[in-house]
N, C-alpha and C. Protein backbone atom coordinates (compact mmCIF):
# COMPACT_ATOMS: atom_id res chain seq x y z
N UNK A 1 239.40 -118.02 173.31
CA UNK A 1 240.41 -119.06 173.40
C UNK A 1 240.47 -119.85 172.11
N UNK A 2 239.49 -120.35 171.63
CA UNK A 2 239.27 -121.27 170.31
C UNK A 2 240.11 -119.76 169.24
N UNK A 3 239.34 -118.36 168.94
CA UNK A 3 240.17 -118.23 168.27
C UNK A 3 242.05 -117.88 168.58
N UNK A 4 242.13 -117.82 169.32
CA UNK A 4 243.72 -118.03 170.03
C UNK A 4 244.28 -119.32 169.69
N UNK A 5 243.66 -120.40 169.48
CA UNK A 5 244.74 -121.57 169.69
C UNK A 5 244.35 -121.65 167.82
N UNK A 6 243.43 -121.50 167.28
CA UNK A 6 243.31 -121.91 165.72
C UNK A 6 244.45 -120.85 165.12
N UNK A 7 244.00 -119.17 165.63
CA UNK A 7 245.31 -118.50 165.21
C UNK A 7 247.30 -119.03 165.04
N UNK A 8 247.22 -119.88 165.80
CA UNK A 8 248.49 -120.40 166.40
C UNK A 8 249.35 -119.36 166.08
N UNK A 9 249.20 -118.34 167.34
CA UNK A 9 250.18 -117.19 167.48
C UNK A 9 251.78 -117.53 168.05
N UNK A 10 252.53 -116.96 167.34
CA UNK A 10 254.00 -117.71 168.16
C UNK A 10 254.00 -116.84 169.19
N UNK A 11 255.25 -117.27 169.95
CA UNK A 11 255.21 -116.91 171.52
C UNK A 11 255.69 -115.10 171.79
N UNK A 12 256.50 -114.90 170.58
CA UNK A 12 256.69 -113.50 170.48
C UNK A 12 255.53 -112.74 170.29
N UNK A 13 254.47 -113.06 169.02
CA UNK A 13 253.05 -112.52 169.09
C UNK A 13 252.50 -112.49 170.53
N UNK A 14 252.13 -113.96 171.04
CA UNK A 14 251.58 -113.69 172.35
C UNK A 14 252.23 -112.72 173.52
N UNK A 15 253.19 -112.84 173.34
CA UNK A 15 253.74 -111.79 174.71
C UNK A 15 253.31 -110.08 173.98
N UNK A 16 253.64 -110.21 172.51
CA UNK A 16 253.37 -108.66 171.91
C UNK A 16 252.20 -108.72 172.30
N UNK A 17 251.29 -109.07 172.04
CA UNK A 17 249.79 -108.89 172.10
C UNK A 17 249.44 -108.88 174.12
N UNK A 18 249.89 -109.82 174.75
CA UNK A 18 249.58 -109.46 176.17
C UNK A 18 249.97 -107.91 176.80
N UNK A 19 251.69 -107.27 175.96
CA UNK A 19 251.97 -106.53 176.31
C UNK A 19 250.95 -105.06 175.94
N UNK A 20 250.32 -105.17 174.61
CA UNK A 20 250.11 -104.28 174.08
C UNK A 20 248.07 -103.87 174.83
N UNK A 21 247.63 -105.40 175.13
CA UNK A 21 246.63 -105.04 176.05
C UNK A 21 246.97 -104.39 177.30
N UNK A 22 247.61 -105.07 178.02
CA UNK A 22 247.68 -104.21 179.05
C UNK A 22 248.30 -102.72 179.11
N UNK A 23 249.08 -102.90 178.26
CA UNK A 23 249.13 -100.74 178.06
C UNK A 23 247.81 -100.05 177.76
N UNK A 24 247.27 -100.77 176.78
CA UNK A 24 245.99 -100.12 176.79
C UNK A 24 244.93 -99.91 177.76
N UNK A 25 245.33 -101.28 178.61
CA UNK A 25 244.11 -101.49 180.06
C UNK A 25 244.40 -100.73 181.02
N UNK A 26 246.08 -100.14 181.36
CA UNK A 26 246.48 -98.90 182.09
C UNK A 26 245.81 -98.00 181.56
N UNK A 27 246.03 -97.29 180.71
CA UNK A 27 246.30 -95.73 179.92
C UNK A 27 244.24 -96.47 179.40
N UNK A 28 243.75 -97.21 179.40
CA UNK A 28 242.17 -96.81 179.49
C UNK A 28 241.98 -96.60 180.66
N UNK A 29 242.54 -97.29 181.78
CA UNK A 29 241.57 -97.22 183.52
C UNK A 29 241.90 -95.70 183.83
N UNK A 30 243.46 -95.47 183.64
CA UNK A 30 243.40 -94.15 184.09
C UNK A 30 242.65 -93.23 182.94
N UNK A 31 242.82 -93.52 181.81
CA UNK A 31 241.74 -92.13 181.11
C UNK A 31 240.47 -92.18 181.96
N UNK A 32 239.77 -93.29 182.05
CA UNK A 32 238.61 -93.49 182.43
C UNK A 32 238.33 -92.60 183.76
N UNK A 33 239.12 -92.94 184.62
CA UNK A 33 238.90 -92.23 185.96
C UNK A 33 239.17 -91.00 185.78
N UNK A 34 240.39 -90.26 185.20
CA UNK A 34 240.62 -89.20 184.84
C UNK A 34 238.94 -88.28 184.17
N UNK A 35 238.50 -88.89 183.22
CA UNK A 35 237.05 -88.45 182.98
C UNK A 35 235.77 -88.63 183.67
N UNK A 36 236.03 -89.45 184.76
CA UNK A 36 234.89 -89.72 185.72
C UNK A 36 235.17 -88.18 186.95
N UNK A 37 236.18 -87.95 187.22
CA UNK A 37 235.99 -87.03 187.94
C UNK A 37 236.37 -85.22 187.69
N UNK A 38 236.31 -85.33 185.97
CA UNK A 38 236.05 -84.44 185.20
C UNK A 38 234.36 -84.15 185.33
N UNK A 39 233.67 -85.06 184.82
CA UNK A 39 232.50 -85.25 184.66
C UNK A 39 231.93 -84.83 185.60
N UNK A 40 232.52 -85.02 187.25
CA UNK A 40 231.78 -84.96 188.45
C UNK A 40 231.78 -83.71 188.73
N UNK A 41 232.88 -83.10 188.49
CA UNK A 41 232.68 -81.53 188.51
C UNK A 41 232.11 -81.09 187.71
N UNK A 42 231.82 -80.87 186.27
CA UNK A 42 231.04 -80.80 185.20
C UNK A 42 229.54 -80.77 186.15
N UNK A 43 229.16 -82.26 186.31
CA UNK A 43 227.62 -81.99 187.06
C UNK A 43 227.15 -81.14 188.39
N UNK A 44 228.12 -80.72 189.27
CA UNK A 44 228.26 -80.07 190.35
C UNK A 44 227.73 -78.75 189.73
N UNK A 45 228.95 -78.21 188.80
CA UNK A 45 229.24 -76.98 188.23
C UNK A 45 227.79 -76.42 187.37
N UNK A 46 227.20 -77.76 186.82
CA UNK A 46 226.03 -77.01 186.42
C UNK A 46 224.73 -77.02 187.41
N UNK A 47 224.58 -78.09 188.44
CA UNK A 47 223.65 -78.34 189.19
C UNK A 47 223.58 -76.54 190.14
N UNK A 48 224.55 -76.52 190.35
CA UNK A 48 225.01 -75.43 191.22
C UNK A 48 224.50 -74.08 190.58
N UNK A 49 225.00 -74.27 189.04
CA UNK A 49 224.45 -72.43 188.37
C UNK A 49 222.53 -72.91 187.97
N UNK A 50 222.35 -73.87 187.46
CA UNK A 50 220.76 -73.88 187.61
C UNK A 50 220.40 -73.51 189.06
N UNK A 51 220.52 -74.26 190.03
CA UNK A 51 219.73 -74.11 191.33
C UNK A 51 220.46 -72.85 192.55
N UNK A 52 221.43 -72.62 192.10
CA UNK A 52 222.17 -71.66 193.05
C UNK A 52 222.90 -72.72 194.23
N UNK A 53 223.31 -72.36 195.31
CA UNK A 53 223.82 -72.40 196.48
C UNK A 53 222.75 -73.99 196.45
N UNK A 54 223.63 -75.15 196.94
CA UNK A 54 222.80 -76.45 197.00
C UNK A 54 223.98 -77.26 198.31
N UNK A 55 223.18 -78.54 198.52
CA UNK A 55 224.05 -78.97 200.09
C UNK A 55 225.03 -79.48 199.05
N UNK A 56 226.37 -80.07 200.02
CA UNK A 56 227.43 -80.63 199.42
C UNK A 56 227.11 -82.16 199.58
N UNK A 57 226.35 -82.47 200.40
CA UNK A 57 225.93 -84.26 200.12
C UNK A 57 225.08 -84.40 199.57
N UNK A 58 224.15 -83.42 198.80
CA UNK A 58 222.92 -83.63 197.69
C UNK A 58 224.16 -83.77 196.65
N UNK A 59 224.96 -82.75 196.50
CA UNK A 59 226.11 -82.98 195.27
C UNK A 59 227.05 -84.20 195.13
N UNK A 60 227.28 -84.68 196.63
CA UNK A 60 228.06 -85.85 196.03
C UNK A 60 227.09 -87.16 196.12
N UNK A 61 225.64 -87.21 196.48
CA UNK A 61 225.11 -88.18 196.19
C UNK A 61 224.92 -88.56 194.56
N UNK A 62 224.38 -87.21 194.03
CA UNK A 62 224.20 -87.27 192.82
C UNK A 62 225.00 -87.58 191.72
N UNK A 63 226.38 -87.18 192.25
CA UNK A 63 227.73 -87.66 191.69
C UNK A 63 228.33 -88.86 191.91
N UNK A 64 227.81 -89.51 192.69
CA UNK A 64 228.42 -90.82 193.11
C UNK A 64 227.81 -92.05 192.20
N UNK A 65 228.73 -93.49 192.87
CA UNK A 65 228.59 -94.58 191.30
C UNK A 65 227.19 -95.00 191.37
N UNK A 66 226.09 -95.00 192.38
CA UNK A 66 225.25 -95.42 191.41
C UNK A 66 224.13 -94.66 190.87
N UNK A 67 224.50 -93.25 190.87
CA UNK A 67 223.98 -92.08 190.12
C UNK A 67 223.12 -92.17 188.96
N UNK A 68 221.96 -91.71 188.78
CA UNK A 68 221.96 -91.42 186.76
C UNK A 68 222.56 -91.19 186.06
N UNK A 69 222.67 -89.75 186.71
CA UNK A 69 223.95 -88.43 186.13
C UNK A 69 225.04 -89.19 185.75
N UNK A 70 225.41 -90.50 186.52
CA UNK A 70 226.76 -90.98 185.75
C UNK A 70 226.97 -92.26 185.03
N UNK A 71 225.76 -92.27 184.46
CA UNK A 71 225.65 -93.70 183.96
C UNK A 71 226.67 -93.71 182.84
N UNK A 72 226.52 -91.99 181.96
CA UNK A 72 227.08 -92.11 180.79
C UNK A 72 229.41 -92.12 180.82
N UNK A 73 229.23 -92.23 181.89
CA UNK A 73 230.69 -92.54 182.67
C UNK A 73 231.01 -94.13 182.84
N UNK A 74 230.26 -94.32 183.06
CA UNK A 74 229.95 -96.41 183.44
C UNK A 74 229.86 -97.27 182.50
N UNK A 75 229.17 -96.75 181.23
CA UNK A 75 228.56 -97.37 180.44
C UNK A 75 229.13 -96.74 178.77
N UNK A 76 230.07 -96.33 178.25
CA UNK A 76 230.48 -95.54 176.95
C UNK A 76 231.54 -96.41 176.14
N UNK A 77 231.94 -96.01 175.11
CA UNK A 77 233.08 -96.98 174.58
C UNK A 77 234.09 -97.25 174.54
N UNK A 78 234.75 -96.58 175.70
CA UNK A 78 236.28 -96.89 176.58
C UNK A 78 235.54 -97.86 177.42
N UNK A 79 235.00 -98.11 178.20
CA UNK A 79 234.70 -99.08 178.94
C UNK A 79 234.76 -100.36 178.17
N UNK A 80 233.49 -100.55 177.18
CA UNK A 80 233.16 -101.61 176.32
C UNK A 80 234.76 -102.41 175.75
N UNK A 81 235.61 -100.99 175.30
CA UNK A 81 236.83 -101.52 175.13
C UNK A 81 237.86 -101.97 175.82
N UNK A 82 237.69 -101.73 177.40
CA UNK A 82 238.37 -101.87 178.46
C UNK A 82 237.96 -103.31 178.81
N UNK A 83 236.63 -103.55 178.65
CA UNK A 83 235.72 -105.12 178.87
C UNK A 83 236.79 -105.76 177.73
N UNK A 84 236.48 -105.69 176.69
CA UNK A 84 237.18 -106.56 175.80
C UNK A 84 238.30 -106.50 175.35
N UNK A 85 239.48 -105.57 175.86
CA UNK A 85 241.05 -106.02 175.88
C UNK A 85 241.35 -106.71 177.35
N UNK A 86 240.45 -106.72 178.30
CA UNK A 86 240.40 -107.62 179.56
C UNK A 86 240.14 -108.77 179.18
N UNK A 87 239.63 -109.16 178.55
CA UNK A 87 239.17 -110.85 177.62
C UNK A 87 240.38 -110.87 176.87
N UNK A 88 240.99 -110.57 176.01
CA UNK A 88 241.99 -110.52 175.06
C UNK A 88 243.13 -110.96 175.80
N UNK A 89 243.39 -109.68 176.61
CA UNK A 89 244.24 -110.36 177.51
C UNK A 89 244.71 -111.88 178.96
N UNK A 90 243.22 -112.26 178.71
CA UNK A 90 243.36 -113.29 179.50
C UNK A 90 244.01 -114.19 178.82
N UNK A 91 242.83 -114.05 177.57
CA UNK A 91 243.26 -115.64 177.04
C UNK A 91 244.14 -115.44 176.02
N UNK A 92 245.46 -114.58 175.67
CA UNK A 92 246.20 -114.38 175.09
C UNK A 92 247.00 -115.15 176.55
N UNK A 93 247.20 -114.76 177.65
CA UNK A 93 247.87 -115.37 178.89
C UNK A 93 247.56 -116.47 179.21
N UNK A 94 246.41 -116.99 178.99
CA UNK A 94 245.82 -119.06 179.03
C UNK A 94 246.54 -119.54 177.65
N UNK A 95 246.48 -118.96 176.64
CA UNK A 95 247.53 -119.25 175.74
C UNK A 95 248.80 -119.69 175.53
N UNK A 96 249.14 -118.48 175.85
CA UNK A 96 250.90 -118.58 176.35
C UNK A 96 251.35 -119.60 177.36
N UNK A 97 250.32 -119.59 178.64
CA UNK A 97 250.69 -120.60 179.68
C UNK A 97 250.59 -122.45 178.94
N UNK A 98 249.36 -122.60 178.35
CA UNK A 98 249.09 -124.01 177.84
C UNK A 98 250.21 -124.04 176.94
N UNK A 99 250.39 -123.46 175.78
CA UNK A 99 251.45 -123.58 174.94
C UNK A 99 252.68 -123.62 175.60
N UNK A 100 253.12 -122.77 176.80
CA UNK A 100 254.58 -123.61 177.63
C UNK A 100 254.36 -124.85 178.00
N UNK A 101 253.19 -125.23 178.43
CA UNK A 101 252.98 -125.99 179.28
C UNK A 101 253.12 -127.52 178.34
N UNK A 102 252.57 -127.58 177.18
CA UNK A 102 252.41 -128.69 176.04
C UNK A 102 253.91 -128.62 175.60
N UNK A 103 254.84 -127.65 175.20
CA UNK A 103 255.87 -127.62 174.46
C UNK A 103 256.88 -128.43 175.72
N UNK A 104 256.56 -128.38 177.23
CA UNK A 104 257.70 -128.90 178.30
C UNK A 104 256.88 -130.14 178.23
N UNK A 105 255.98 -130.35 177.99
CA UNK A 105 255.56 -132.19 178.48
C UNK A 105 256.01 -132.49 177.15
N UNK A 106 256.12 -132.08 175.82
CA UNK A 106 256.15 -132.84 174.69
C UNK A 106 258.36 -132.33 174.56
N UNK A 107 258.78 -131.95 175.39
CA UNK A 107 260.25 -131.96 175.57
C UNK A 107 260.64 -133.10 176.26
N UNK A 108 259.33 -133.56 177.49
CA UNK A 108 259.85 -134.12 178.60
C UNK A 108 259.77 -135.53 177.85
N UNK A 109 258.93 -135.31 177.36
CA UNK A 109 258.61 -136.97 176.31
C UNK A 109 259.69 -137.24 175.59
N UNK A 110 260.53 -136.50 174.73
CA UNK A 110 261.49 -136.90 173.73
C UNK A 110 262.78 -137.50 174.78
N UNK A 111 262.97 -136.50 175.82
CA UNK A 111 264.32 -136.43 177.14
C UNK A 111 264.17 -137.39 177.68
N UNK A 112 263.34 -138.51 177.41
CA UNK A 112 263.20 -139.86 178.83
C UNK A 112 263.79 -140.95 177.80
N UNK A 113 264.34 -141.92 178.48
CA UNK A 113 264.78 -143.15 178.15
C UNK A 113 263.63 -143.75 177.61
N UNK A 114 264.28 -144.50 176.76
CA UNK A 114 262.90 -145.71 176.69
C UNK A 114 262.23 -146.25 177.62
N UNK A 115 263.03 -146.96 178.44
CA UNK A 115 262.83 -148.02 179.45
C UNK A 115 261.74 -147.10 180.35
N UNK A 116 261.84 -145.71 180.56
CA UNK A 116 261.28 -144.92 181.13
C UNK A 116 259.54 -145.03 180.61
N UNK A 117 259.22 -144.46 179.68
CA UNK A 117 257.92 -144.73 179.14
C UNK A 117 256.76 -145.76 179.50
């Protein structure tokens, strides 16, 4: 936020920049999932040719979220980047909102009568 308001982004930046996180925060969640259940077959597919013929709930335990096998799914640098265009995008949006919000009280101030004040 501090660097957001020292930047003093105009309101076209801020909406570019809200818009351009959240495309990225789509098109990362779905890559992300898209490779989480790549991955899950991946570990099936090899669990299966090491050990042969194995149960199907040993396979989806092992595949499931709080797995080993899938830490490196949970934890890589689409995520990290998914964490921090989720921050970006907040306070690019606490931004935008305070800055309407100061520009209508400092409108509403000039629009009043004297006597009003």
């Amino acid at each position: 936020m501090q660097w957001m308001r020292a930047a003093q982004l105009r309101f076209l930046s801020l909406i570019g920049l809200s818009i351009c996180t959240m495309i990225y925060l789509v098109c990362g969640i779905f890559y992300q999932v898209e490779q989480f259940s790549q991955y899950q077959v991946f570990v099936k597919q090899q669990v299966r040719a090491e050990n042969g013929t194995i149960d199907e709930s040993y396979l989806t335990s092992i595949t499931s979220v709080p797995s080993p096998y899938m830490n490196s799914q949970f934890f890589n640098s689409n995520t990290f980047l998914i964490y921090w265009a989720s921050i970006l995008l907040v306070a690019s949006l606490i931004a935008w909102w305070t800055r309407n919000k100061s520009l209508l009280s400092d409108s509403d101030k000039r629009n009043t009568f004297p006597f009003e004040q």
